[in-house]
Structure formats: C-alpha cells, structure tokens
Protein backbone atom coordinates (compact mmCIF):
# COMPACT_ATOMS: atom_id res chain seq x y z
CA UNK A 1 0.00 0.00 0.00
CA UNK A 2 1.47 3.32 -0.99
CA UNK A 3 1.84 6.43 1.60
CA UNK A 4 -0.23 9.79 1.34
CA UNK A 5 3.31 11.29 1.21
CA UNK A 6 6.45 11.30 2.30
CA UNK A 7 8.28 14.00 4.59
CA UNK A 8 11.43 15.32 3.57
CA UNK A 9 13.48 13.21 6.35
CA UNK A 10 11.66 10.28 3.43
CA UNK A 11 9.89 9.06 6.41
CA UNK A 12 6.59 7.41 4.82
CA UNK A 13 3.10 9.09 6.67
CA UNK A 14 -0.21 6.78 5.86
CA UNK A 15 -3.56 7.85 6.18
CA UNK A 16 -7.35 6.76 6.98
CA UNK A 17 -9.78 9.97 6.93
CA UNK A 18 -13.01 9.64 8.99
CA UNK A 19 -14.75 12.73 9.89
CA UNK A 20 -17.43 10.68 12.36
CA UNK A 21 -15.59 11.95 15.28
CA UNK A 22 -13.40 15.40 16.01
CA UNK A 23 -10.66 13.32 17.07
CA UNK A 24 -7.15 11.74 15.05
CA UNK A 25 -5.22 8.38 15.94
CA UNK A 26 -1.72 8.54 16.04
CA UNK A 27 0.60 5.73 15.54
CA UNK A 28 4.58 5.27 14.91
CA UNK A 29 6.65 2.24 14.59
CA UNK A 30 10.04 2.42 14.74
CA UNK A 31 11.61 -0.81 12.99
CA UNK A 32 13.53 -1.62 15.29
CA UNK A 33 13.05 -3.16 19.21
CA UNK A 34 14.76 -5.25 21.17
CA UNK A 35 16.80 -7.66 19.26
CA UNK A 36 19.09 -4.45 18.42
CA UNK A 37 20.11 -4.37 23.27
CA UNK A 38 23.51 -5.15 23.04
CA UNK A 39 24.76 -8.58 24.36
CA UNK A 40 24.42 -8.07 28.31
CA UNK A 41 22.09 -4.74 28.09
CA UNK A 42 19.01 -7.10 27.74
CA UNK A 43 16.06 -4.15 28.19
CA UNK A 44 17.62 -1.68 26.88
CA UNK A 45 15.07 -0.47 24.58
CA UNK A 46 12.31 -0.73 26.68
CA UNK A 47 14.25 1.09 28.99
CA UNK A 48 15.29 3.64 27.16
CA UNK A 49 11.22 3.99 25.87
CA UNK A 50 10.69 4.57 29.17
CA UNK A 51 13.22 7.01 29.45
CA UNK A 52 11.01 8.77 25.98
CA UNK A 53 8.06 8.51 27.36
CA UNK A 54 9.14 11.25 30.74
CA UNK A 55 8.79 13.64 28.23
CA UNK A 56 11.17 16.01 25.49
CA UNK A 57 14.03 18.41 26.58
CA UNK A 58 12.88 21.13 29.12
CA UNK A 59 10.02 19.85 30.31
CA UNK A 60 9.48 18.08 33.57
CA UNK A 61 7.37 14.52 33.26
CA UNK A 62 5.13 16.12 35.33
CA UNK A 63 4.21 19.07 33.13
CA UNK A 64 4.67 17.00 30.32
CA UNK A 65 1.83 14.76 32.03
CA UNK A 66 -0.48 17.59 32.36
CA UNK A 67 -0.04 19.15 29.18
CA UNK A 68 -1.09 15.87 27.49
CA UNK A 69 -4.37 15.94 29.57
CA UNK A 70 -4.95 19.51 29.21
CA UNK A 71 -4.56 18.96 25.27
CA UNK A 72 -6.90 15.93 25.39
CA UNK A 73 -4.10 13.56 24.26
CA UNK A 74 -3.10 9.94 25.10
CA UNK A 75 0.68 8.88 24.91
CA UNK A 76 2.05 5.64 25.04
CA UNK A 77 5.41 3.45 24.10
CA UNK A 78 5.51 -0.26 23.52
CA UNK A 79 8.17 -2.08 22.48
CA UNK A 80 8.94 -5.60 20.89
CA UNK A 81 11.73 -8.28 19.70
CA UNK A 82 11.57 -6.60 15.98
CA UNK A 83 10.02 -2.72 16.31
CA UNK A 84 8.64 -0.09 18.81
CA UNK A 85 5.11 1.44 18.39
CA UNK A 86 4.12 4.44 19.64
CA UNK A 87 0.88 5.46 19.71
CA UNK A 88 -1.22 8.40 21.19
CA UNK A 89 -4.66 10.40 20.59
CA UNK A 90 -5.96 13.54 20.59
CA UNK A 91 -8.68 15.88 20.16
CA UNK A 92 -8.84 17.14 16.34
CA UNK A 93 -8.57 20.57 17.27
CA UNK A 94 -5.27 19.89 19.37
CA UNK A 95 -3.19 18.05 16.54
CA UNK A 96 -0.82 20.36 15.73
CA UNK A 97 0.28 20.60 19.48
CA UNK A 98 0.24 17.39 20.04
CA UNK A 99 2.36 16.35 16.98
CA UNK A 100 4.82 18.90 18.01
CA UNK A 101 4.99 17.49 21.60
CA UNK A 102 4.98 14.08 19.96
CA UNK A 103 7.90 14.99 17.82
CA UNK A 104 9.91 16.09 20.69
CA UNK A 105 9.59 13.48 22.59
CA UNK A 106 10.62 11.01 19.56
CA UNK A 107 13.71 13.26 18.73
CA UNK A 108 14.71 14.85 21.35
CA UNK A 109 13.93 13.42 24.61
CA UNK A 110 15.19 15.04 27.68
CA UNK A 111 16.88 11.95 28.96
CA UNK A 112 17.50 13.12 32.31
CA UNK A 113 19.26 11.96 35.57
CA UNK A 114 16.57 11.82 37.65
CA UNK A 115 14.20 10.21 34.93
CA UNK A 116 17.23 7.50 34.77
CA UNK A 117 16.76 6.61 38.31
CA UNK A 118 13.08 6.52 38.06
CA UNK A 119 12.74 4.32 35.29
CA UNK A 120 15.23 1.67 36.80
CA UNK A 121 13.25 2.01 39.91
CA UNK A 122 10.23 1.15 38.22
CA UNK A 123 11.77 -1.75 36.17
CA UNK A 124 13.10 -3.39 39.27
CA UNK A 125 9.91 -3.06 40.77
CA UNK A 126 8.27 -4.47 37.82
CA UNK A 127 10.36 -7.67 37.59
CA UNK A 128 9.94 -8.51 41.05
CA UNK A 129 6.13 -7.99 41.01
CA UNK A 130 6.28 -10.43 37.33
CA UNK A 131 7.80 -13.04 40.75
CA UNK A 132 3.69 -12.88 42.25
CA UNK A 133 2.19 -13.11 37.92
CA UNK A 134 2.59 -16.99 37.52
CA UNK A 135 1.22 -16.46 33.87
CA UNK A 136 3.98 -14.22 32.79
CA UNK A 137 6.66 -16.03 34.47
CA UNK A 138 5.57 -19.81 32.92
CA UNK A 139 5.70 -17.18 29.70
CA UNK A 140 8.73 -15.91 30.48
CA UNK A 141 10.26 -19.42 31.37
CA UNK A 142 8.44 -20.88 27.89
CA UNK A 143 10.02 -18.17 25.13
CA UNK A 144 13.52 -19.31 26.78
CA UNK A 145 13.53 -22.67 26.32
CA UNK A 146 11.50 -22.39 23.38
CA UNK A 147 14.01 -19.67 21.38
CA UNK A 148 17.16 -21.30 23.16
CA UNK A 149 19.70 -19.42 21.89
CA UNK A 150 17.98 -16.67 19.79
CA UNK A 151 17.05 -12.89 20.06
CA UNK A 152 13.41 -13.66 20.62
CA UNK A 153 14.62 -16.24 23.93
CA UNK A 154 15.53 -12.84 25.99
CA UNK A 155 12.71 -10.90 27.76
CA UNK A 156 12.19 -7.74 26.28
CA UNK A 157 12.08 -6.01 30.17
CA UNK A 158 16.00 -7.74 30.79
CA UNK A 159 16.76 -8.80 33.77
CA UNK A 160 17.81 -7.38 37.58
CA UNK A 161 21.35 -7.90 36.30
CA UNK A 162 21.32 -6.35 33.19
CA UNK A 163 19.18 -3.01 34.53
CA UNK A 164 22.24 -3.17 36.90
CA UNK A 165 24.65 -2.58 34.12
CA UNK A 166 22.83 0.42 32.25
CA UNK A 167 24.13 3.25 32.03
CA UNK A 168 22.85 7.06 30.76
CA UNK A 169 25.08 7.32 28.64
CA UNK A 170 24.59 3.62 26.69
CA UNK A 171 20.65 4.83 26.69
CA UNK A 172 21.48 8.31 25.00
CA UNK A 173 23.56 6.55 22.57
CA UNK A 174 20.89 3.98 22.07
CA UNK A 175 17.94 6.44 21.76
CA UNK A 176 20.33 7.50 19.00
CA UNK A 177 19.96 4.09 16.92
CA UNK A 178 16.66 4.01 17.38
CA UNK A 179 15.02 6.99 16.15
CA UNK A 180 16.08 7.50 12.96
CA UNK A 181 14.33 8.79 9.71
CA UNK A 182 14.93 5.31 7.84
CA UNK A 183 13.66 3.60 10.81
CA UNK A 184 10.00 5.59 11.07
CA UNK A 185 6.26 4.48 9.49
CA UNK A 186 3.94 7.26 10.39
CA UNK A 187 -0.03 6.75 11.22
CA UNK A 188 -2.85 9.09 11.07
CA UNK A 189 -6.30 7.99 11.28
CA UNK A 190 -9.76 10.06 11.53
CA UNK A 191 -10.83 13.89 11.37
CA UNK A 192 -7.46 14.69 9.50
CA UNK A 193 -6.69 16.31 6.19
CA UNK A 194 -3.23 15.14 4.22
CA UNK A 195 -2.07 18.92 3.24
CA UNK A 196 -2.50 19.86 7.49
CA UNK A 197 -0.92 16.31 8.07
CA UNK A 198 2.18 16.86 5.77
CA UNK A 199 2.52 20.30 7.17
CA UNK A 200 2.20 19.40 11.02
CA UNK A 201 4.17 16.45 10.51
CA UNK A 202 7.36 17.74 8.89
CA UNK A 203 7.65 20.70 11.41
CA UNK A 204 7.05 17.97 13.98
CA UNK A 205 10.33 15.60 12.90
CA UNK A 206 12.07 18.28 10.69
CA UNK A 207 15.25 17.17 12.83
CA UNK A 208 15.41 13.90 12.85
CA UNK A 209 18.31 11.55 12.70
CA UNK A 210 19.69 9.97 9.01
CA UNK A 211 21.19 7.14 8.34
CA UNK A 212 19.53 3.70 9.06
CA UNK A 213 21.02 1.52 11.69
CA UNK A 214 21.87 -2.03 10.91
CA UNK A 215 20.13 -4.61 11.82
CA UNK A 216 21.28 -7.44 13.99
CA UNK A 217 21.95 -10.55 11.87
CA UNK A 218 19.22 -13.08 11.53
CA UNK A 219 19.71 -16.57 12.68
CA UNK A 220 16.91 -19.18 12.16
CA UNK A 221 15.51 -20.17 15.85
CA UNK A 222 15.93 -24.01 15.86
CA UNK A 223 14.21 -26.82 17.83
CA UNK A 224 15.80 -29.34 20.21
CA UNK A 225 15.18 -32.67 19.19
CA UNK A 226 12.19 -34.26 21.16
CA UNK A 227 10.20 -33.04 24.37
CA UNK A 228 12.15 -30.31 26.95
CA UNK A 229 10.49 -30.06 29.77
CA UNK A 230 10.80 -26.74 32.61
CA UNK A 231 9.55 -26.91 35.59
CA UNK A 232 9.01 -23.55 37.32
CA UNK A 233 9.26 -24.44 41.11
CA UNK A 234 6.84 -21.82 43.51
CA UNK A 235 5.92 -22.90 46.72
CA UNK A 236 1.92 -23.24 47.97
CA UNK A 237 0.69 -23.69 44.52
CA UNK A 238 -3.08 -24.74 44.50
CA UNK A 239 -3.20 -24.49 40.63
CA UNK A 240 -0.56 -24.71 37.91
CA UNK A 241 0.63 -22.87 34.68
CA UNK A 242 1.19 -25.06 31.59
CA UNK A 243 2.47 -23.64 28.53
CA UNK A 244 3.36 -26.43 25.62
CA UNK A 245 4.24 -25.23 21.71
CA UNK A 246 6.75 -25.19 19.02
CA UNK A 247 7.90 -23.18 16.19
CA UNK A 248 5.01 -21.55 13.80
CA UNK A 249 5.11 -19.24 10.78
CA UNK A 250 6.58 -16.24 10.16
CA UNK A 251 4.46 -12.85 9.06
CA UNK A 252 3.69 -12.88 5.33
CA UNK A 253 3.77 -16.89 5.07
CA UNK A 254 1.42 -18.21 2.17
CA UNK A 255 0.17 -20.44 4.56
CA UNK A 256 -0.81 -18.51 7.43
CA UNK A 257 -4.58 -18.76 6.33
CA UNK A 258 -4.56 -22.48 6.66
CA UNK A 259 -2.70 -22.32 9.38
CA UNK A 260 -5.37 -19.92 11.12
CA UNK A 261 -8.05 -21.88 10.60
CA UNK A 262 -6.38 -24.44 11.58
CA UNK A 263 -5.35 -23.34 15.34
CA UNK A 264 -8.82 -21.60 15.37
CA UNK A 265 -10.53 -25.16 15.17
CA UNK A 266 -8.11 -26.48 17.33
CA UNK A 267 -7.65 -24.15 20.35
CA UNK A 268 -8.74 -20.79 19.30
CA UNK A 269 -12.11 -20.18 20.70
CA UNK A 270 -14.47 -21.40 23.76
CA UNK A 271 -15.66 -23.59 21.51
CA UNK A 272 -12.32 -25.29 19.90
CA UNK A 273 -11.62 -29.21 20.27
CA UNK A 274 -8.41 -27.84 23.02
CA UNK A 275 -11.60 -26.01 25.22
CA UNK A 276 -14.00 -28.69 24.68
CA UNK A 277 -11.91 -31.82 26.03
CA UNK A 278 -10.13 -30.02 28.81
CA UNK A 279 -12.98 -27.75 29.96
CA UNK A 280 -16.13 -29.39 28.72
CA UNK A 281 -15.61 -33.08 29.04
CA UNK A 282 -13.12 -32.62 32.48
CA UNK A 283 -13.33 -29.68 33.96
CA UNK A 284 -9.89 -29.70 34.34
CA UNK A 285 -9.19 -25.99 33.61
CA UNK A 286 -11.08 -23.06 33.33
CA UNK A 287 -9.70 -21.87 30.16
CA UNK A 288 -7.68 -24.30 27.39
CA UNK A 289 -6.21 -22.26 24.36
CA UNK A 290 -4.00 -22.06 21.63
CA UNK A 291 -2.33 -19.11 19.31
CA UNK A 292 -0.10 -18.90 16.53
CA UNK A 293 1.74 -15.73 16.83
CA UNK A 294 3.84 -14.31 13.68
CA UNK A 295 6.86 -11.86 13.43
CA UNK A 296 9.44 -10.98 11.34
CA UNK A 297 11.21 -14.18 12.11
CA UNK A 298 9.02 -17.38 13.03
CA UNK A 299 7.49 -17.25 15.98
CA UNK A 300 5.61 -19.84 18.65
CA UNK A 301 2.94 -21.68 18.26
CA UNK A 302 1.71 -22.44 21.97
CA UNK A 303 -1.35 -23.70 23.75
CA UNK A 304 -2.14 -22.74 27.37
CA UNK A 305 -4.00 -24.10 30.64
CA UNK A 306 -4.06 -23.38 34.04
CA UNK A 307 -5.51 -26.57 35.72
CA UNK A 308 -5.32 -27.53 39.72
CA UNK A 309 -2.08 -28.84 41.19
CA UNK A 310 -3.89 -32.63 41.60
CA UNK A 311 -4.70 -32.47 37.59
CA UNK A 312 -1.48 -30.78 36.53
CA UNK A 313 0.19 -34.09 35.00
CA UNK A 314 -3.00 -35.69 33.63
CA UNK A 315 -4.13 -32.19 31.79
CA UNK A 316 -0.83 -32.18 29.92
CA UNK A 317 -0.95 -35.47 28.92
CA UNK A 318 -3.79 -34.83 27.57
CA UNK A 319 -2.66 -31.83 26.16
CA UNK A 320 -0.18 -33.62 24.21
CA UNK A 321 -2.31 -36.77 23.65
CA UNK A 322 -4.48 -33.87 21.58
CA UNK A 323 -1.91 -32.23 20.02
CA UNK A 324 -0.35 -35.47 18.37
CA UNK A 325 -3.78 -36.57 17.29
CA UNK A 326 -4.60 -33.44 15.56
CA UNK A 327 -1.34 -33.59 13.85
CA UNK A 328 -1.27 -37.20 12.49
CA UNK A 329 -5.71 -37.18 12.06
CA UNK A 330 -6.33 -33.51 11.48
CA UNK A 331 -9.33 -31.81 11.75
CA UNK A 332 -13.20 -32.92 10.24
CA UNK A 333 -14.81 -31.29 7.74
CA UNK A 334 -17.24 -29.42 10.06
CA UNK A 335 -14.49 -28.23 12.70
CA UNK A 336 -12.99 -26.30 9.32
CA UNK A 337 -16.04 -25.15 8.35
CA UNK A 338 -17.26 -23.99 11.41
CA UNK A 339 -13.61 -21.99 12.32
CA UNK A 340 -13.81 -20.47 8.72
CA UNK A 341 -17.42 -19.29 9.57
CA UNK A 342 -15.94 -17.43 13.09
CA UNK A 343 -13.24 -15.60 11.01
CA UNK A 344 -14.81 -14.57 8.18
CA UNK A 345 -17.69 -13.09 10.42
CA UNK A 346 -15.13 -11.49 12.61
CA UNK A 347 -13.50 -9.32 10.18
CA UNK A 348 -15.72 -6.91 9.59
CA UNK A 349 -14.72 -5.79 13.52
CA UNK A 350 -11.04 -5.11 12.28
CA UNK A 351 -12.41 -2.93 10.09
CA UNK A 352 -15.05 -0.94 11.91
CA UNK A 353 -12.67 2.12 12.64
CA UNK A 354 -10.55 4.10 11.29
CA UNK A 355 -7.78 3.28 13.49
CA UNK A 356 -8.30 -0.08 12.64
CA UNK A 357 -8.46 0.26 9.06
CA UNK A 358 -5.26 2.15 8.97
CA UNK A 359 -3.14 -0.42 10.67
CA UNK A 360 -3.05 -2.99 7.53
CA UNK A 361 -1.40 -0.28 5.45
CA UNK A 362 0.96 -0.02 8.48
CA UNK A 363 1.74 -3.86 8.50
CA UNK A 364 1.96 -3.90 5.03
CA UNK A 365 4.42 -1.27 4.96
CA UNK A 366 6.31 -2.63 8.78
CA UNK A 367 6.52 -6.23 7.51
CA UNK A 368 7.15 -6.20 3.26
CA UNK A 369 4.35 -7.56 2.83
CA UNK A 370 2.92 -7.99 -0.87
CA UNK A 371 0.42 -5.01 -1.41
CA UNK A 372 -2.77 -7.09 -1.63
CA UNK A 373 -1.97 -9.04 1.45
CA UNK A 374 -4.96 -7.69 3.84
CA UNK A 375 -7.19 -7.07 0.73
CA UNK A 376 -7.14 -10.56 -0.28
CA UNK A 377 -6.94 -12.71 2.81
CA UNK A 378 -10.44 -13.18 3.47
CA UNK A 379 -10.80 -14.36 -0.78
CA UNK A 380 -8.03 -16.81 0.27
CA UNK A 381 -9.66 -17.42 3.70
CA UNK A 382 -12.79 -19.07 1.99
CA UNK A 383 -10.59 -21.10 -0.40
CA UNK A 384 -9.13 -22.84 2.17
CA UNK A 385 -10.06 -26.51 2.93
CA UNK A 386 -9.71 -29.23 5.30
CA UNK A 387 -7.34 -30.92 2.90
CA UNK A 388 -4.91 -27.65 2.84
CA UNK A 389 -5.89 -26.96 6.85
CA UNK A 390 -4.23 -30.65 8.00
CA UNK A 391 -1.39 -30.65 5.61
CA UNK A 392 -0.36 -27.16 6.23
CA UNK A 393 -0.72 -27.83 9.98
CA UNK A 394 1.81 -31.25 9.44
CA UNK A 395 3.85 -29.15 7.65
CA UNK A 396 4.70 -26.27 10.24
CA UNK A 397 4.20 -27.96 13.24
CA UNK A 398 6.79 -30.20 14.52
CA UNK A 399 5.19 -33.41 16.23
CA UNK A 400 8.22 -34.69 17.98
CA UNK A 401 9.99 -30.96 19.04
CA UNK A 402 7.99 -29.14 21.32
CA UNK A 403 9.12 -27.37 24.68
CA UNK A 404 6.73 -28.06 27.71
CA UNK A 405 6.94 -25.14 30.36
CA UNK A 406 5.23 -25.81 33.81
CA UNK A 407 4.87 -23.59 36.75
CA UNK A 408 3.53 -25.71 40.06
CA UNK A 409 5.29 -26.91 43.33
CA UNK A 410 7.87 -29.19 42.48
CA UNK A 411 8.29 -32.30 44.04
CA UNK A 412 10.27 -35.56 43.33
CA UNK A 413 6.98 -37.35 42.54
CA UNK A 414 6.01 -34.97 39.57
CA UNK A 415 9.67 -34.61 38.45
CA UNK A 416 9.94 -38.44 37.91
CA UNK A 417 6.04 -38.07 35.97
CA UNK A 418 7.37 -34.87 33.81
CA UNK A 419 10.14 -36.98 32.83
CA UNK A 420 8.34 -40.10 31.94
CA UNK A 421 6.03 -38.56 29.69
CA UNK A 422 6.35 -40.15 26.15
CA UNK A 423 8.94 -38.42 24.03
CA UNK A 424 10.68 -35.83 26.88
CA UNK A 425 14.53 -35.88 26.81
CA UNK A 426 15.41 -33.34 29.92
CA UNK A 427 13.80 -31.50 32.42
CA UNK A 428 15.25 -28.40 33.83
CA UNK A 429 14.13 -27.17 37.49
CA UNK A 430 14.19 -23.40 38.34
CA UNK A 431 13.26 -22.02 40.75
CA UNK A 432 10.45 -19.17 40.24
CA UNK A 433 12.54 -16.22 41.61
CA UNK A 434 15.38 -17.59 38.95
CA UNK A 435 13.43 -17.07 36.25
C-alpha cells in the first residue's frame, strides 16, 4: 500500500480519513526493538522507551503529564523483539500541538538523571512484582527454552542484572539508533486532512536523525530434538501454569490462512476441540487455548491451561495426547467449516474504525508484505479446505519438538512423571525467583 506522502526526512506518513468523530489516531513504529540491546544490556530499549516517554528536553514529566491531559491527548510506548510502536490520541482541534509534543519526545527526549533513576526504579519493581504473575513467568520461562539461543529467547524487560549494568550514557547513545528517519512508518487515522498532516508532521520531525542503523543478523531459531520439559518451582501452589508449543510461521507466510483456521478449530475459541476436552468433558481448567503468533522471524505456536495442582500431569498429557492426534488425524470437515465461519464473520470488527483500518497499510508497509496481502486474505480465507488446513498444519508444526513449560510446586513425585512422559529428553528445574 502506498503512503499519502512522504516527509522530507523520506519518512513514509499513511492515512485513513473519517470525519465521524473530532478526534485523530496517532501511531509510529520504529523498525527496530529489542533484538538491536547489546549482548548483556538485555532491556535496553524498553528502557530507554521509558526514558522517551518522561517527556522532550525542558520539560518536567510532570508538566509534560499535564499538558497531554490539558490537550486531550493519550501517549504511550511499547516495544517488541523486531520494532517499537508508539501510539497516542488527541482531540482534532489539538493536533498540531500534540504532533509537536509528539515529535519532541521522539527526537529529542530530555533523557535526564533523575528520569534514569526513576525508570530503573520502576523496572526493578516491575520484575519482582512479574515473581507474584505466575502467567507471565511460565511465559517468560516458555520463550527461553522455546528460542534457546535466539534474540526472541531474551525478555524484552531484561533482567535485575542487566538493569544493573545500564548506564545514561549507553541509553542516550541507544535512543540515537533508534530513532532514525529510515527507521519511522507514520499513522494518522480520523478527522485529518493530508495537506494539514504533511505540514504538522514535517515541522514535527524536521530534525530527525539519518542514516539507518543495521540490523542485527538473523539466525533461524531451531528446535531441540524431542520433548524439553521446565519446571518452574513456587511454593503453595493450589493451581498450575502449563504452557506447551513449538515453532510456527513467520508474518507474510502463504500459509498462514490455513494455518489460522487451523489453530482456530483447534484451540482458538471457547468452543475449539483444546476447550472442549479439557474444559467441557473434564473440567480440568477453566480456560484451554492455543495461538499462533507471527513476526518478522518465526514465531511460537503455543497452547495454554491453568488446571489444579492434583490435575497438573493428567491435563498435559492430555494436552499432548491432543496435540499429536490433531497432527497425524487432522481436523473434520465441520471443525474447518465452522472456524472459517468465526473468522470470516469477525472481520468486519477489524475494520469498523478508522484506526483499525489504517493499521493494515501499516503492517503492510512494517513487515514487506505484498500489497494485496490484507485485501485478499479473506478471498483466500474461503478457499481454504480441510485438505490444505491438516497438511499445512503437518507441515509447520513439529510433532516430535515441542518445549513443555510448567509452573507448580515441584516435588520428586512430579519430576519423575514430567520426565516419563512419552517423548521428553530433559527436564530443567528453576526455581520461580530464577526465572
């Protein structure tokens, strides 16, 4: 999909006009995230988003805080293996201030002292409270065993070590590598005009950086060889965390609509085969799901459940007692049909707003994607069938390599079950405050 225009800087700006509402959607992704911390600086740019986010040169976070309210605005930063997104909105009448603020904050953030000392106050606190989330830390445990290895095994908010070893000085330098104009995909969506937009926006980041930084080298994430097992050891737990997946696709595959429908029928809804055995027919977990998530590199495929301590072993046996069997005797006819109904009815919600409209172009532009990508996937959505749905699932799905992450109170029995279950080569033990 081809920008409105480009700013001077060549940074690309797309747009999606609606005039139903007197307000505009903001959204910039930076292509580049996390994989670009340096070896031992695992964090870094969240951290220094964070550090963004206090606000631009001469202003205190505090005023900066207020003038956002006072102009009506919302401002956040996110930040991921591949890019960072930021995102805000604001009152139509208040654009051009808010743009301006915006841009400061993107080029030239104050990156203060005292902001320094905040944010690594906040991150410690952070990853100690992620010690009383058993969800995130099973997730956290999962990704590293999964990705063993790779840039998408480390956890995007680092670790108490590596916040230890920042510095203000390795954040300036890293804002620096960040937020540059080859790096930048510029959003506007509702009660905006393109000739304001170009104007507002190339005042906004009239000064920012050139020259693209380079991107860490790819390596293909690989897969162990049979079942690894980690056991995330917290005392007093009533009810586990079980987290059990593979490799998937990567964004843009020519699969990834079979593959959809697939993991829909499987695991993605309340109604999925995953949600009917565990849930339904047991009660042996309040929720059973799967997801296949996609990035610039492949990412995991995963299913989740969260059954009592006393079921923990039986619920992923049966967890993997499903998974094989929908491997090697796929899906019927009406499980296909009926997750190809969900989807195709459920796309008219991405659509609804303009925010939501504008992020395909986005995507498309983020990820290389071929230009027809959104505006054909539901045509090849229907012409998918249960023929293409089980062999594309065989195909990307490994039945022997998966990684098995568990978060309960060890003891010797369940060790000695983990590592009798049919096809596990190790387990590894940590305990929950290692993680």
């Amino acid at each position: 999909m081809k920008p409105a225009f480009h700013l001077k800087s060549g940074v690309p700006v797309f747009l999606e006009t609606s005039h139903a509402l007197p307000l505009v959607d903001v959204d910039v992704i930076v292509l580049r995230g996390g994989l670009l911390d340096p070896k031992g600086l695992g964090g870094l740019s969240r951290f220094t988003a964070s550090m963004m986010r206090r606000g631009p040169r001469g202003t205190s976070s505090e005023v900066f805080d207020e003038r956002l309210d006072a102009l009506g605005a919302t401002l956040s930063i996110s930040v991921g293996h591949e890019s960072m997104r930021v995102q805000g909105s604001v009152l139509t009448r208040n654009l051009g201030p808010f743009l301006s603020e915006l841009g400061r904050v993107m080029v030239s953030p104050a990156l203060r002292r005292r902001d320094f000392d905040w944010v690594r106050q906040a991150s410690r606190a952070q990853l100690r409270a992620l010690q009383d989330h058993d969800g995130a830390l099973v997730g956290r445990a999962f990704r590293r065993a999964l990705f063993r290895g790779h840039g998408y095994a480390r956890p995007l908010s680092g670790t108490e070590e590596s916040l230890e070893r920042l510095t203000l000085a390795e954040v300036k330098a890293h804002h620096k590598r960040l937020i540059r104009a080859p790096h930048l995909l510029i959003g506007l969506a509702g009660d905006v005009r393109a000739e304001e937009a170009e104007r507002l926006l190339g005042a906004a980041f009239s000064r920012v950086l050139d020259g693209a930084t380079r991107r860490p080298p790819r390596r293909a994430a690989k897969m162990r060889q049979g079942i690894h097992a980690v056991l995330v050891d917290k005392p007093q737990r009533t009810q586990a965390q079980v987290q059990i997946g593979t490799l998937g696709l990567a964004v843009g595959h020519k699969d990834h609509p079979a593959m959809l429908v697939g993991n829909t029928a499987f695991g993605g809804t309340f109604t999925s085969r995953l949600m009917k055995e565990v849930r339904g027919e047991r009660g042996w977990s309040y929720g059973a799901y799967s997801k296949l998530s996609t990035d610039r590199q492949r990412e995991a495929w995963q299913m989740w459940t969260q059954p009592a301590a006393e079921q923990l072993l039986d619920c992923v046996a049966l967890q993997l007692e499903l998974y094989q069997d929908w491997l090697e005797r796929g899906l019927s006819r009406a499980e296909v049909q009926g997750a190809k109904r969900y989807l195709i009815k459920s796309q008219p919600f991405d659509l609804e707003t303009a925010g939501k409209r504008l992020e395909p172009k986005l995507q498309t532009a983020a990820n290389n994607l071929p230009e027809d990508w959104f505006a054909t996937y539901p045509k090849r959505l229907r012409a998918v069938n249960r023929a293409r749905v089980n062999t594309a699932v065989r195909e990307h799905l490994s039945a022997t390599d998966l990684t098995v992450a568990v978060l309960a109170t060890a003891t010797p029995a369940m060790e000695r079950s983990l590592r009798s279950l049919p096809g596990v080569r190790s387990l590894t033990v940590l305990p929950f405050d290692m993680v």
